[in-house]
PDB file of N, CA and C in Angstrom:
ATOM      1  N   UNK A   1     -26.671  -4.823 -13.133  1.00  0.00           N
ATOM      2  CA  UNK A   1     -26.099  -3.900 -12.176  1.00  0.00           C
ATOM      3  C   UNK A   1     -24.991  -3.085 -12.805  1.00  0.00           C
ATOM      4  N   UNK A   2     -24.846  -1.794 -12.507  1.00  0.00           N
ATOM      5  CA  UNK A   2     -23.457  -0.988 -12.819  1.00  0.00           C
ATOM      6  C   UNK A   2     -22.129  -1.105 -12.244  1.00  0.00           C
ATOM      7  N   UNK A   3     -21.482  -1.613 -13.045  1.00  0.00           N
ATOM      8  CA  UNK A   3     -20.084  -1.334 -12.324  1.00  0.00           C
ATOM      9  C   UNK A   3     -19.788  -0.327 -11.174  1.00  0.00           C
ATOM     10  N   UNK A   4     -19.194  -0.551 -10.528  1.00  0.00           N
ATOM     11  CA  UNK A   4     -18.713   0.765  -9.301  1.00  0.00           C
ATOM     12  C   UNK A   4     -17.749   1.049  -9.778  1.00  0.00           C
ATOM     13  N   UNK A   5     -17.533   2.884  -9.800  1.00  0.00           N
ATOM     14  CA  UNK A   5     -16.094   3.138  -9.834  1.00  0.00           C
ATOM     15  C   UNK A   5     -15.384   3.389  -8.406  1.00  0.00           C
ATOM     16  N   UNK A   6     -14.181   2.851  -8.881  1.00  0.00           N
ATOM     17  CA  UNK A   6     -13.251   2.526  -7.592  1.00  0.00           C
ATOM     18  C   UNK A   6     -12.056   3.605  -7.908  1.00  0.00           C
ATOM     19  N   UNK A   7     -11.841   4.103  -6.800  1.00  0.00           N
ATOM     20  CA  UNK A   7     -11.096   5.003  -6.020  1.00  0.00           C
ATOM     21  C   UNK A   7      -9.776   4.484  -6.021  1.00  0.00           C
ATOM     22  N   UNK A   8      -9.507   3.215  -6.207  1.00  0.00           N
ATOM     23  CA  UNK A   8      -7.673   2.494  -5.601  1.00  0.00           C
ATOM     24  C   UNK A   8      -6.846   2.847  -6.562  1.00  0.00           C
ATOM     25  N   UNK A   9      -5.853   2.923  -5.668  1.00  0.00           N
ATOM     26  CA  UNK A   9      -4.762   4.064  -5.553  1.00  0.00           C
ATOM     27  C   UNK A   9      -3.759   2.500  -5.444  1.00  0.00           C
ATOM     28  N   UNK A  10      -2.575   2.398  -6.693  1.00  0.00           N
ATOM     29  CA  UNK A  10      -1.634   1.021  -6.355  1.00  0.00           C
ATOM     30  C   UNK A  10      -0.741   1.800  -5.215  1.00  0.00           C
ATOM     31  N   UNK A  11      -0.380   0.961  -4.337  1.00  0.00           N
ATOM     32  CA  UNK A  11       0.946   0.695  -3.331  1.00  0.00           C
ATOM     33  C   UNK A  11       2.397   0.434  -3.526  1.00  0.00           C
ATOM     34  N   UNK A  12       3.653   0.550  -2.898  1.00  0.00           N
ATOM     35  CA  UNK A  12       4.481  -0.057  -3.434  1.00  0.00           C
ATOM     36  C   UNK A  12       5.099  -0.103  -2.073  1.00  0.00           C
ATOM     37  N   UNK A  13       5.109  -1.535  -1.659  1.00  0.00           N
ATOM     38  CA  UNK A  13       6.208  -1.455   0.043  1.00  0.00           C
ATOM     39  C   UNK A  13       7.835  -1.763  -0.298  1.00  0.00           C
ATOM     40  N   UNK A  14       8.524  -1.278   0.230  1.00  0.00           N
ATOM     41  CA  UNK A  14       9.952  -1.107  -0.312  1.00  0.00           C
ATOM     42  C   UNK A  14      10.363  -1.785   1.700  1.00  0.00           C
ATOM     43  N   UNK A  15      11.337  -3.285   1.328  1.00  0.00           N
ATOM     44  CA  UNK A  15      11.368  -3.809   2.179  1.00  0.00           C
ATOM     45  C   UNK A  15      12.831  -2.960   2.910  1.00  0.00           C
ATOM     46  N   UNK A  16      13.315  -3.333   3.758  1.00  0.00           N
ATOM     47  CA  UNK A  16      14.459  -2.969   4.130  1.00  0.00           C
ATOM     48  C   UNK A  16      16.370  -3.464   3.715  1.00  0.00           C
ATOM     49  N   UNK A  17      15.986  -4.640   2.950  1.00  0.00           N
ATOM     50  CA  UNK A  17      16.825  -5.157   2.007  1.00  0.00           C
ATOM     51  C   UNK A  17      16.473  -4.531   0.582  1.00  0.00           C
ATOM     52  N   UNK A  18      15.847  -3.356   0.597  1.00  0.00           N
ATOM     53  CA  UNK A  18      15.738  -2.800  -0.819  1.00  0.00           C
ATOM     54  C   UNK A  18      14.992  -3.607  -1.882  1.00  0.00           C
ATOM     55  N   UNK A  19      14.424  -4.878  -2.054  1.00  0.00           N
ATOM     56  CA  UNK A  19      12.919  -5.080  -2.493  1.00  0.00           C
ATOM     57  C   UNK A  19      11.721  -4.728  -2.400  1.00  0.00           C
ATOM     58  N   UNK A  20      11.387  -3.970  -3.616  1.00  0.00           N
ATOM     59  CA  UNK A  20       9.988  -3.499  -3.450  1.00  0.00           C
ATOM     60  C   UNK A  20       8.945  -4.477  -4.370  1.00  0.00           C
ATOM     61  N   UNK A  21       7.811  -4.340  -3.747  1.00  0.00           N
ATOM     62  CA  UNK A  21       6.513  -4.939  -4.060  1.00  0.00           C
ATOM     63  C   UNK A  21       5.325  -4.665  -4.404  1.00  0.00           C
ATOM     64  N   UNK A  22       4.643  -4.519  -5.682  1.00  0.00           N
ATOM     65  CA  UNK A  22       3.887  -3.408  -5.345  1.00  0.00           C
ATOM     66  C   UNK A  22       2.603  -4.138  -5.735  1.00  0.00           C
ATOM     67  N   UNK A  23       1.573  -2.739  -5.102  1.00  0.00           N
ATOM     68  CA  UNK A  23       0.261  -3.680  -5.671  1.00  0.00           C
ATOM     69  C   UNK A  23      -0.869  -2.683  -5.618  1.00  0.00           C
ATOM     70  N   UNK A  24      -1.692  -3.682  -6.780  1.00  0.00           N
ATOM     71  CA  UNK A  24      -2.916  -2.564  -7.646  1.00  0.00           C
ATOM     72  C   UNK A  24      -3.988  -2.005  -6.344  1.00  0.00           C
ATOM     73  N   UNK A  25      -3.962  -1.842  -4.807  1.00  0.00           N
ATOM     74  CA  UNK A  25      -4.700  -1.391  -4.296  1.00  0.00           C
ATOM     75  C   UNK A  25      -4.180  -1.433  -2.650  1.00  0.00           C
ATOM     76  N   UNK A  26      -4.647  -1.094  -1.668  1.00  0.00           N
ATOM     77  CA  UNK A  26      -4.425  -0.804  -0.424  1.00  0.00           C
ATOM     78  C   UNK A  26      -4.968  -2.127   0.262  1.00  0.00           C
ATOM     79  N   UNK A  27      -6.183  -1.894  -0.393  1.00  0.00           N
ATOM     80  CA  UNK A  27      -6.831  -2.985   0.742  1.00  0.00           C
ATOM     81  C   UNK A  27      -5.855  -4.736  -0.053  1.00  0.00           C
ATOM     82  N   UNK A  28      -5.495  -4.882  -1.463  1.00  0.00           N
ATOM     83  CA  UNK A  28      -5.100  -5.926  -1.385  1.00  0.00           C
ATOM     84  C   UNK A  28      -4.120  -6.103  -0.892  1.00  0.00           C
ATOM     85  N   UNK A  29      -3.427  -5.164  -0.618  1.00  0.00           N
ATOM     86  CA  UNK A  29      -2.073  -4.903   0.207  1.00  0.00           C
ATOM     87  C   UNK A  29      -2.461  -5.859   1.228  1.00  0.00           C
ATOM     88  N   UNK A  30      -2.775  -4.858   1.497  1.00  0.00           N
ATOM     89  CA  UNK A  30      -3.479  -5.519   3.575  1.00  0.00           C
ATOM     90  C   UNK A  30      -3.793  -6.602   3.445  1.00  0.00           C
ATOM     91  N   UNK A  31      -4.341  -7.241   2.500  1.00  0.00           N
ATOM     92  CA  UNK A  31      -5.102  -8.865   2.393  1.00  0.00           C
ATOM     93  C   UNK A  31      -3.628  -9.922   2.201  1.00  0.00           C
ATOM     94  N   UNK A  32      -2.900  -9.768   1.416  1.00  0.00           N
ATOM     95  CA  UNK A  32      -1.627 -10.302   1.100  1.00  0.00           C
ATOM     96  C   UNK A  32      -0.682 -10.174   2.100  1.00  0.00           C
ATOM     97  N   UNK A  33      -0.665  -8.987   2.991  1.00  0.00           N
ATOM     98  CA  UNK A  33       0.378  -8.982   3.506  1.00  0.00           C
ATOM     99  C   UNK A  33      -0.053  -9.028   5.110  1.00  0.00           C
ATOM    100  N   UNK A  34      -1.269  -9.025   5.429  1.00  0.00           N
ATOM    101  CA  UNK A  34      -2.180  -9.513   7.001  1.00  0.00           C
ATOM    102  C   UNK A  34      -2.041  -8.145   7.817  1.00  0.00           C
ATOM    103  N   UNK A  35      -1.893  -7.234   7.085  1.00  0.00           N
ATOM    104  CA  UNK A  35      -1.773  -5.958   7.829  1.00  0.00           C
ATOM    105  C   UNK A  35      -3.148  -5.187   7.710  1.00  0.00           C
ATOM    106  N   UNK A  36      -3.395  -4.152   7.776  1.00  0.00           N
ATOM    107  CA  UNK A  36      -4.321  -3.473   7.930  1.00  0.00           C
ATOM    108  C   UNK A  36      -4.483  -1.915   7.101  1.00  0.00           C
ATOM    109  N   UNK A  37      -5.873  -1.903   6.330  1.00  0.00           N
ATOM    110  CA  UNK A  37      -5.673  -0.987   5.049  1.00  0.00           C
ATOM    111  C   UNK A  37      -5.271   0.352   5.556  1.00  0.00           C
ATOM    112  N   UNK A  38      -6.170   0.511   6.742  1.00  0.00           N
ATOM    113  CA  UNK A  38      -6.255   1.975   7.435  1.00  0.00           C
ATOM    114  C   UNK A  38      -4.984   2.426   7.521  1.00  0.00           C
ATOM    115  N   UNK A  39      -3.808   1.500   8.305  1.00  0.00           N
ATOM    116  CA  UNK A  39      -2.599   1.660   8.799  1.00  0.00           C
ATOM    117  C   UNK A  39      -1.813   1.356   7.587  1.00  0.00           C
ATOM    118  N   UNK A  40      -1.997   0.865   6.458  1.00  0.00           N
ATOM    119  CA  UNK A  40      -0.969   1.333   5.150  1.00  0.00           C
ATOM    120  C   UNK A  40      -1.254   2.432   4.576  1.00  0.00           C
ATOM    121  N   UNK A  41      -2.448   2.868   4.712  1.00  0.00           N
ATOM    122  CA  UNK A  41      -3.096   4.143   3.668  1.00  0.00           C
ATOM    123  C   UNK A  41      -1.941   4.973   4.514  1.00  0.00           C
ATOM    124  N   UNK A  42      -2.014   5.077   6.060  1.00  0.00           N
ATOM    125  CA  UNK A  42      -1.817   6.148   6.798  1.00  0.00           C
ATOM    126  C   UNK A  42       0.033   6.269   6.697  1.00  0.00           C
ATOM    127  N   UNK A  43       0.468   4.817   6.460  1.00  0.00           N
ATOM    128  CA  UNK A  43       1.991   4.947   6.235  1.00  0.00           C
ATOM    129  C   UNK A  43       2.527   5.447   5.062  1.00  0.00           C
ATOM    130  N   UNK A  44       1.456   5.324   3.937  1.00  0.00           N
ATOM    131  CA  UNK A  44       2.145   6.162   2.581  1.00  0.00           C
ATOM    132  C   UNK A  44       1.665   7.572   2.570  1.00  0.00           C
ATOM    133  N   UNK A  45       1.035   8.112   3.698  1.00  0.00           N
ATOM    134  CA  UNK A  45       0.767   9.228   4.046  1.00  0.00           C
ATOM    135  C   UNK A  45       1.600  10.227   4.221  1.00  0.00           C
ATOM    136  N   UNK A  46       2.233   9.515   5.764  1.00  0.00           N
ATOM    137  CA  UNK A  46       3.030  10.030   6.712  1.00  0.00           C
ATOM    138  C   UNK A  46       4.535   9.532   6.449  1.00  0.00           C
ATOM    139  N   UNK A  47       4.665   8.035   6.230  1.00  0.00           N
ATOM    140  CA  UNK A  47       6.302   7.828   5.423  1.00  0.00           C
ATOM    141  C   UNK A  47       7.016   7.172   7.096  1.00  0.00           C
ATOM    142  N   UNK A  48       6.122   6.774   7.893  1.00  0.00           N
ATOM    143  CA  UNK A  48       6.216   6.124   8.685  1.00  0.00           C
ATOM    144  C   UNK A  48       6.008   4.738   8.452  1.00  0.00           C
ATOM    145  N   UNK A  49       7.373   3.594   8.713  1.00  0.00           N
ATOM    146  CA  UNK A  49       7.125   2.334   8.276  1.00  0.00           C
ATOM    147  C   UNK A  49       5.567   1.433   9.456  1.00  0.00           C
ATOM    148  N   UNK A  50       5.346   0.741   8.329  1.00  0.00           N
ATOM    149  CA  UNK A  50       4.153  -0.425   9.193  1.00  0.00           C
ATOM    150  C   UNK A  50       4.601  -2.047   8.833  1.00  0.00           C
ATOM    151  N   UNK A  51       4.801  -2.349   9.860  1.00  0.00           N
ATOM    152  CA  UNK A  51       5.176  -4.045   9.731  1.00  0.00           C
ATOM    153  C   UNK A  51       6.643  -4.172   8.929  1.00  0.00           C
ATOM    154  N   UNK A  52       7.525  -3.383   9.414  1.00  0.00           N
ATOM    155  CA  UNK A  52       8.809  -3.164   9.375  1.00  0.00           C
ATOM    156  C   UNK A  52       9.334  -2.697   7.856  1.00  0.00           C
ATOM    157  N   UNK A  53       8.226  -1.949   6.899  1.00  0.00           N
ATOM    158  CA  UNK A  53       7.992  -1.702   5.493  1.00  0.00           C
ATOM    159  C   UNK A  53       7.824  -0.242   5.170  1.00  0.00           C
ATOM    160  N   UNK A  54       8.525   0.231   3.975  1.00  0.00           N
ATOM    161  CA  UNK A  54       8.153   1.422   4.146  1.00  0.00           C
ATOM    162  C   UNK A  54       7.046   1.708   2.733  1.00  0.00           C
ATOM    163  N   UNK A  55       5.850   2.006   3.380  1.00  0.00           N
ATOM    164  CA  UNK A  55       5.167   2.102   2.295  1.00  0.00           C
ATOM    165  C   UNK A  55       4.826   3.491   1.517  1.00  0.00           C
ATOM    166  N   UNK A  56       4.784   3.302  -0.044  1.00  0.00           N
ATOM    167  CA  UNK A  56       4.479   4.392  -0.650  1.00  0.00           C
ATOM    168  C   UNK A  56       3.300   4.612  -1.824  1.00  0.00           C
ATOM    169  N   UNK A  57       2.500   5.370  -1.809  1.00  0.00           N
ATOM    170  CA  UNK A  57       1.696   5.692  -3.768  1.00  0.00           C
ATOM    171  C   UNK A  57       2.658   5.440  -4.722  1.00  0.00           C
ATOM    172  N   UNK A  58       2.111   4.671  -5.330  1.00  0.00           N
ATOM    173  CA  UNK A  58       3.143   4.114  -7.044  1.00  0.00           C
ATOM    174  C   UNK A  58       3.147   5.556  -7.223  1.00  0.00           C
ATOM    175  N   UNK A  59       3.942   6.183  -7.945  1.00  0.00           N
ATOM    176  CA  UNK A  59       3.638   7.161  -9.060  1.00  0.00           C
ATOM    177  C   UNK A  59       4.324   8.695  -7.991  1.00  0.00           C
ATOM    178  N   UNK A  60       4.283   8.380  -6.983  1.00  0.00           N
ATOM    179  CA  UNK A  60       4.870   9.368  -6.157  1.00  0.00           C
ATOM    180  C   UNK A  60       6.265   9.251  -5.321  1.00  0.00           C
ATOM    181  N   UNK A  61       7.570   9.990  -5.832  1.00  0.00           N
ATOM    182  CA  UNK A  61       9.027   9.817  -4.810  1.00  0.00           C
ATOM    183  C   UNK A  61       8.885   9.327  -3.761  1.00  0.00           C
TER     184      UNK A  61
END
């Protein structure tokens, strides 16, 4: 079988005590942290926190 190429984009949630966390994809986000991919994709979107976190794209202010 061929490898799939994958699309993931790393995360980085920056807590409110100023620890950030980051990680190689969205959906593992969501798996680690019991949240939901749709609603992190959409918070490093918009810059609206989810599950009291503010999430962002590695690589972007």
């Amino acid at each position: 079988m061929k490898k799939r190429k994958t699309r993931a984009r790393a995360v980085i949630a920056a807590a409110p005590d100023g620890t950030e966390t980051g990680y190689p994809s969205v959906s593992l986000a969501a798996e680690r942290t019991g949240g939901q991919a749709a609603r992190i994709s959409a918070a490093c979107r918009t810059g609206i926190p989810y599950r009291g976190v503010i999430w962002r794209y590695a690589g972007e202010n």
